[in-house]
Protein backbone atom coordinates (compact mmCIF):
# COMPACT_ATOMS: atom_id res chain seq x y z
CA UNK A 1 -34.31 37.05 -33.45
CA UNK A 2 -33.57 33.53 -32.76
CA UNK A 3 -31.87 34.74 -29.03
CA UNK A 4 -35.24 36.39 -28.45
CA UNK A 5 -37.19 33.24 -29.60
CA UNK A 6 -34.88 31.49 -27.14
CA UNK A 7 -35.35 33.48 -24.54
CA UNK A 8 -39.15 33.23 -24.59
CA UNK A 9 -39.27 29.32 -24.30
CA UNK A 10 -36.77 29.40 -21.50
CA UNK A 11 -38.80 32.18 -19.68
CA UNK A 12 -42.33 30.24 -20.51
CA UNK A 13 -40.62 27.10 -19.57
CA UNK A 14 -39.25 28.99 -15.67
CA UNK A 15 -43.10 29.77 -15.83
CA UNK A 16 -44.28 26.78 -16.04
CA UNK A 17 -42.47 25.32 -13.42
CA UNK A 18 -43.12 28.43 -11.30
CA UNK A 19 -47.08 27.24 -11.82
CA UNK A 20 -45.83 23.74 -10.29
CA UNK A 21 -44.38 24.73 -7.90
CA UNK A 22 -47.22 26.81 -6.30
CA UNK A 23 -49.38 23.96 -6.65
CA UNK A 24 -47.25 21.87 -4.87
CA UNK A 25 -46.53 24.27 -2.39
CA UNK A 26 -50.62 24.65 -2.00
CA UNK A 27 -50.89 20.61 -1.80
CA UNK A 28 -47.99 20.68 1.21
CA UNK A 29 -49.56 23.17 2.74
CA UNK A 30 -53.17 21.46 2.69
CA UNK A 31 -52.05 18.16 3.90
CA UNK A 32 -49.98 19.83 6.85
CA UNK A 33 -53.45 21.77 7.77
CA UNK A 34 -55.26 18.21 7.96
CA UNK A 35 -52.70 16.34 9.29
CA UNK A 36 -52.88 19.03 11.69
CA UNK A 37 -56.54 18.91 12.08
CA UNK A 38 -56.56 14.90 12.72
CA UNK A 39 -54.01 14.24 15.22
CA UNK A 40 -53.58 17.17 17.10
CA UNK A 41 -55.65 17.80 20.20
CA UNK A 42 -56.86 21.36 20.20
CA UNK A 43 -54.45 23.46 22.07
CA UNK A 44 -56.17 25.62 24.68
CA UNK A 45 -57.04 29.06 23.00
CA UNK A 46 -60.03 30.40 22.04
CA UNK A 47 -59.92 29.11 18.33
CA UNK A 48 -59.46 25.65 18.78
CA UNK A 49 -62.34 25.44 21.70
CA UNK A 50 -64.73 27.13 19.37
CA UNK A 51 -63.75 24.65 16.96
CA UNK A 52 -63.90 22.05 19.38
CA UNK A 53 -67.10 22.68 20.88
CA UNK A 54 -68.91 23.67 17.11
CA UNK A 55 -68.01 19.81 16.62
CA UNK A 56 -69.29 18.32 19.67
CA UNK A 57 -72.49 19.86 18.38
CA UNK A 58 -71.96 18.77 14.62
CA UNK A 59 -71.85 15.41 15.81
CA UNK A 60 -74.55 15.27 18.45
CA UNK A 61 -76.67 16.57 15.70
CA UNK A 62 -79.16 18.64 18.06
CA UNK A 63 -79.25 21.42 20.47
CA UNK A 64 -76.84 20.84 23.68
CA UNK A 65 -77.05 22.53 27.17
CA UNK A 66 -73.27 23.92 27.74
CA UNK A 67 -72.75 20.99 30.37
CA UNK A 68 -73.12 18.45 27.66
CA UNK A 69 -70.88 20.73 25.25
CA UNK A 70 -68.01 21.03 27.72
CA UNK A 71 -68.45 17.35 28.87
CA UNK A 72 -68.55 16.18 24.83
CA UNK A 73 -65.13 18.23 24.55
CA UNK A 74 -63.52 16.38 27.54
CA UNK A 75 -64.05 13.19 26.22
CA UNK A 76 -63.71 13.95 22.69
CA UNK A 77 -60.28 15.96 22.88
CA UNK A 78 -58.94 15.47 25.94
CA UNK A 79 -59.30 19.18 26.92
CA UNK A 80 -60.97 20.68 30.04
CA UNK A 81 -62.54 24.12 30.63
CA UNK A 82 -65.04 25.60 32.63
CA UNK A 83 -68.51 25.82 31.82
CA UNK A 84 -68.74 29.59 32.42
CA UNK A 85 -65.74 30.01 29.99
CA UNK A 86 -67.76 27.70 27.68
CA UNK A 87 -70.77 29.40 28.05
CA UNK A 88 -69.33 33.04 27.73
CA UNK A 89 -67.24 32.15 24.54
CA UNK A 90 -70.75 30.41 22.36
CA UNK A 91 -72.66 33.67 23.80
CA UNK A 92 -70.37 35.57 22.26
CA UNK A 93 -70.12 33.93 18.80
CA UNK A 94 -74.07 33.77 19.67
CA UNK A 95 -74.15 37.45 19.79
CA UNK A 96 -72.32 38.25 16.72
CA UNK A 97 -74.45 36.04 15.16
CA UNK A 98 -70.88 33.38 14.30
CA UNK A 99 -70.78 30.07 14.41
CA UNK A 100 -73.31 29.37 17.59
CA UNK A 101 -77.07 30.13 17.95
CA UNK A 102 -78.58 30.57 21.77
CA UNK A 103 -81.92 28.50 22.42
CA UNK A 104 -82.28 29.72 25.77
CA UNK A 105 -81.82 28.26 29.26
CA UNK A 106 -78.30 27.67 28.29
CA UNK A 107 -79.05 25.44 24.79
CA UNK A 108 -77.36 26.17 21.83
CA UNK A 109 -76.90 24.84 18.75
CA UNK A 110 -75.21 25.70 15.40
CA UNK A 111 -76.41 28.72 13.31
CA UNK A 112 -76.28 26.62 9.79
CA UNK A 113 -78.73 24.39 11.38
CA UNK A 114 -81.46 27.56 11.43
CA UNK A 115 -80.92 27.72 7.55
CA UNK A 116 -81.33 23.83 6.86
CA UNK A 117 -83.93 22.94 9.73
């Protein structure tokens, strides 16, 4: 009995550091993502764009023609696209009802903003 008594406080002790372990590997991977997130430009895929352009509107704080979203992303990150590429990716997310929300005449703006304004 006293084996088997051992045996459990080694195994609860591997458990506990198994717990510790996950949590650290769950901090690591968190502070990779941001570190990720502040110094790296987006690269040019779809994701990052979206991303890119959803915070050129977060921080204008008001419904943007596509112009003024593309131009905002230029300046902001550095990266260059066309507007019809702009304007055919936020349709789509429009569409789907994701992310963007079409005002017409080529305005959007952010589809949280329709729940809070």
């Amino acid at each position: 009995m006293k084996i088997v008594a051992e045996l459990d406080k080694t195994i609860a002790r591997f458990e506990k550091i198994l717990v510790d372990l996950k949590e650290l590997r769950s901090t690591f991977l968190l502070s990779e993502t941001v570190k990720g997130l502040e110094f790296d430009a987006p690269r040019p895929n779809y994701g990052t764009k979206v991303e890119a352009m959803r915070q050129v509107l977060l921080e204008a704080g008001e419904t943007l023609y596509i112009d003024s979203i593309v131009k905002g992303v230029l300046k902001k990150y550095g990266t260059q696209f066309d507007r019809k590429q702009a304007s055919g990716i936020v349709r789509r997310y429009a569409r789907d009802g994701r992310i963007f929300k079409a005002e017409g005449g080529n305005r959007f703006s952010l589809i949280d903003w329709s729940v809070t304004k």
